[in-house]
N, C-alpha and C. Protein backbone atom coordinates (compact mmCIF):
# COMPACT_ATOMS: atom_id res chain seq x y z
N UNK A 1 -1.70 4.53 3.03
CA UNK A 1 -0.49 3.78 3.21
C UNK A 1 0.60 4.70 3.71
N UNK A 2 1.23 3.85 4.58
CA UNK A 2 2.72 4.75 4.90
C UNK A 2 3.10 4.97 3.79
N UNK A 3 4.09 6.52 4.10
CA UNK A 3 4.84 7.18 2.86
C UNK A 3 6.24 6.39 2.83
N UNK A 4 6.53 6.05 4.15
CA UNK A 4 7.68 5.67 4.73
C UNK A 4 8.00 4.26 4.23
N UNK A 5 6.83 3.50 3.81
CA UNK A 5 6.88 1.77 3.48
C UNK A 5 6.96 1.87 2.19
N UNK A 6 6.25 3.03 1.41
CA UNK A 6 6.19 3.04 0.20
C UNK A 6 7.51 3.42 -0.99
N UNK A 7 8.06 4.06 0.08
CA UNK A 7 9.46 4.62 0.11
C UNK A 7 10.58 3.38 -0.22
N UNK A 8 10.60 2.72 1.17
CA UNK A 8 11.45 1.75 1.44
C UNK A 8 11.08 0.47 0.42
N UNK A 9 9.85 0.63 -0.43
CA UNK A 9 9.95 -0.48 -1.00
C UNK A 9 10.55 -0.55 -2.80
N UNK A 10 10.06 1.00 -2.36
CA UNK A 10 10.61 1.36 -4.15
C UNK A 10 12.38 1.57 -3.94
N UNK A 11 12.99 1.85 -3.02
CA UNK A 11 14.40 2.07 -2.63
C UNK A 11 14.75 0.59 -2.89
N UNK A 12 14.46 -0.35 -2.00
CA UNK A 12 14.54 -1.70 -2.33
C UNK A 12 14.69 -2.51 -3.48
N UNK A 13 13.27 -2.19 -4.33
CA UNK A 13 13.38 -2.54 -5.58
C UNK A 13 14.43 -2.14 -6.72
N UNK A 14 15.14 -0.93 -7.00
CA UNK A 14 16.67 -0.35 -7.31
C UNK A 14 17.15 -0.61 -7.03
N UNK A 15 17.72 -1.29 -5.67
CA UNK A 15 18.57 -1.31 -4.89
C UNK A 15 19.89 -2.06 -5.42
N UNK A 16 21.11 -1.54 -5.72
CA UNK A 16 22.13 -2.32 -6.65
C UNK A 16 22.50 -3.61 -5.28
N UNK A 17 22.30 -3.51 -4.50
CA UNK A 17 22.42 -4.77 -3.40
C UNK A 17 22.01 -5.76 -3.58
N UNK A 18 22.68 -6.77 -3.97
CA UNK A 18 21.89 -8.70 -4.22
C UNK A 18 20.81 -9.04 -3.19
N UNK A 19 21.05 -8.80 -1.79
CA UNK A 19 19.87 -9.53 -1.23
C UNK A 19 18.70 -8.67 -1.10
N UNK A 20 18.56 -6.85 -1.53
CA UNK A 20 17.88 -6.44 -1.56
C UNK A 20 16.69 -7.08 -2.67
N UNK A 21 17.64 -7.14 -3.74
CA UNK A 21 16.91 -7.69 -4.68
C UNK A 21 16.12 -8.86 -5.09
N UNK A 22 17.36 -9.79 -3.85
CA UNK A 22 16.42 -10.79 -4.16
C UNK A 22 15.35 -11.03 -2.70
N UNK A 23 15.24 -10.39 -2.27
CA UNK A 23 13.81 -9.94 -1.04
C UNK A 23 13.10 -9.39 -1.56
N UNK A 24 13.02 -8.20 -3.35
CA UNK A 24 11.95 -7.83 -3.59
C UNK A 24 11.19 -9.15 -4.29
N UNK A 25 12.05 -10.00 -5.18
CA UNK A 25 11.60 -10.96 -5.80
C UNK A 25 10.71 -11.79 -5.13
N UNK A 26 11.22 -12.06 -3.74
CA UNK A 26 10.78 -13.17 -3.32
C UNK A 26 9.71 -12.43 -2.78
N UNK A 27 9.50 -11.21 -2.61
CA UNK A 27 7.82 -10.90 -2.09
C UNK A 27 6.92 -10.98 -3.09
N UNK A 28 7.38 -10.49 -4.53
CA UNK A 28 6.41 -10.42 -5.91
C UNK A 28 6.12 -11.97 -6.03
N UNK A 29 7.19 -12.96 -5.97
CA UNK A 29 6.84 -14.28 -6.27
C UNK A 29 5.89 -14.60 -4.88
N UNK A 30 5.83 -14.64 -3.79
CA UNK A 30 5.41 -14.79 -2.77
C UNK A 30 3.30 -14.18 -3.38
N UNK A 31 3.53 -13.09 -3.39
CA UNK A 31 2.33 -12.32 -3.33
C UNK A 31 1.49 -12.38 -5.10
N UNK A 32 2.43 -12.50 -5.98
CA UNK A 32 1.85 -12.42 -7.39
C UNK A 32 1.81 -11.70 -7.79
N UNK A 33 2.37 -10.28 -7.66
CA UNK A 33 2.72 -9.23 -8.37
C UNK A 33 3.77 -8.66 -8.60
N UNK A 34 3.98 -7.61 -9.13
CA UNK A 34 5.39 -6.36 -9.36
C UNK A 34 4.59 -5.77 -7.65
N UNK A 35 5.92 -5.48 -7.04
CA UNK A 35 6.21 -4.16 -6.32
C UNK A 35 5.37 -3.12 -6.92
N UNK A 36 5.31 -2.51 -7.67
CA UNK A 36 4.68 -1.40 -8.62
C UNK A 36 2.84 -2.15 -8.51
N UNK A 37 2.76 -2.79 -8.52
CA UNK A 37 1.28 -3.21 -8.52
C UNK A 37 0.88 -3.48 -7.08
N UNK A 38 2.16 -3.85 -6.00
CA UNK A 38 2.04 -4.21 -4.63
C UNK A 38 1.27 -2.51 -4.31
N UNK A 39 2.24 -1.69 -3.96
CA UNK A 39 2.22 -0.52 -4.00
C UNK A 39 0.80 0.31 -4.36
N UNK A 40 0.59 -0.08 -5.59
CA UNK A 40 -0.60 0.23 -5.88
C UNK A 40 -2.22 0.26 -5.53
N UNK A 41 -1.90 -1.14 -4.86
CA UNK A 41 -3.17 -1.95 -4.24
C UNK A 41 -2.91 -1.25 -2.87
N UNK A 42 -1.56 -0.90 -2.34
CA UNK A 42 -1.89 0.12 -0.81
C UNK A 42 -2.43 0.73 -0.43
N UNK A 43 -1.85 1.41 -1.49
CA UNK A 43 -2.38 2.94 -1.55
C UNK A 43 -3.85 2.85 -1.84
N UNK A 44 -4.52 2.02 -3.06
CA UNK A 44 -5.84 1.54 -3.14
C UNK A 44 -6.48 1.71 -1.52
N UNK A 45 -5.77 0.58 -1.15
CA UNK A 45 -6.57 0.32 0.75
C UNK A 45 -6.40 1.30 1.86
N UNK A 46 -5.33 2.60 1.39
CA UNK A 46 -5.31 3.51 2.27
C UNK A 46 -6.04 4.78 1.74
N UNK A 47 -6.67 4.21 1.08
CA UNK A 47 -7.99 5.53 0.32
C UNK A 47 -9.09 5.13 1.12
N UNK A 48 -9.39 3.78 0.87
CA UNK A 48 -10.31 3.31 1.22
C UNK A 48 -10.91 3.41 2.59
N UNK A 49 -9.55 3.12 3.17
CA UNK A 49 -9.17 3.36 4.66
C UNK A 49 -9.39 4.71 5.52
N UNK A 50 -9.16 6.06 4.74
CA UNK A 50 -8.49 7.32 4.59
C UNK A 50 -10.76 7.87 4.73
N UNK A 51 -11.32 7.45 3.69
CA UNK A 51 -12.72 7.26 3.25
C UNK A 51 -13.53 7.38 4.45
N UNK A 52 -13.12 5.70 4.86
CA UNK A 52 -14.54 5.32 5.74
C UNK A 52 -13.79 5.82 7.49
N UNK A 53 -12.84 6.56 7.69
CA UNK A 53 -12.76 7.32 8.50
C UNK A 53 -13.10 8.46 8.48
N UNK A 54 -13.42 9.31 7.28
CA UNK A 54 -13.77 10.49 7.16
C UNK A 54 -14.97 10.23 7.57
N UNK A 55 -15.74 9.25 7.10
CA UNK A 55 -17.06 8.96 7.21
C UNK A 55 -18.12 9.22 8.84
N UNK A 56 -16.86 8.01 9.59
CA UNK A 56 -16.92 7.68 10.96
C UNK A 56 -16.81 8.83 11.60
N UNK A 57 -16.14 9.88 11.01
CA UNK A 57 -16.24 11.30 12.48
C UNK A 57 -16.88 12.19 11.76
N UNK A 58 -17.93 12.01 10.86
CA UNK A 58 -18.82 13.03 10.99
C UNK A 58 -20.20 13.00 11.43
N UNK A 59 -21.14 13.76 11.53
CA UNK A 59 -22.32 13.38 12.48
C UNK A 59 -22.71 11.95 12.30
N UNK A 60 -23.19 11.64 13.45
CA UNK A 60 -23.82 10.11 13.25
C UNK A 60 -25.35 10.01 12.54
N UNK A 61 -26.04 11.44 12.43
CA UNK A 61 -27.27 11.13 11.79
C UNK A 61 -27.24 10.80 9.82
N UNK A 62 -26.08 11.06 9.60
CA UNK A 62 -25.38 10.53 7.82
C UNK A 62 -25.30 9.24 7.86
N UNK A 63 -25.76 8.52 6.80
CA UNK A 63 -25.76 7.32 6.36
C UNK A 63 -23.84 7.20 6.08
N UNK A 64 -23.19 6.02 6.51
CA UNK A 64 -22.38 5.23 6.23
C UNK A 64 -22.13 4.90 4.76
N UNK A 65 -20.74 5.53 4.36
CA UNK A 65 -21.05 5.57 2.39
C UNK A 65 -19.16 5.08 2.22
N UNK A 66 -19.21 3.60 1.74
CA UNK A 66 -18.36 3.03 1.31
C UNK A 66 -18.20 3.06 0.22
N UNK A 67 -16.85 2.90 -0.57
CA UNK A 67 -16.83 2.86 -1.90
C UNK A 67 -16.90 0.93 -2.61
């Protein structure tokens, strides 16, 4: 995950600004989680992500190993 999104979303979520706040709400209500759990699941998919590219540039005679 961007460092940069991950940044801007936790800035957001503090944010003493009313409509900041209520744009984090409306993404947690939108999506079904805390920010903090949004976040979490990113970073989850940019491991994952981070993984099966390591995978992809090394020799092609290695078996393909997902988590």
């Amino acid at each position: 995950m961007s460092h940069k999104l991950a940044q801007a979303l936790q800035k957001l979520a503090i944010s003493p600004v009313k409509l900041d706040q209520i744009a984090i709400t409306r993404l947690e209500k939108e999506y079904g989680a805390s920010v903090t759990e949004i976040l979490t699941e990113l970073e989850d998919y940019a491991i994952v992500h981070q993984v099966i590219n390591d995978q992809i540039t090394k020799p092609k005679n290695k078996p393909l190993i997902a988590i």
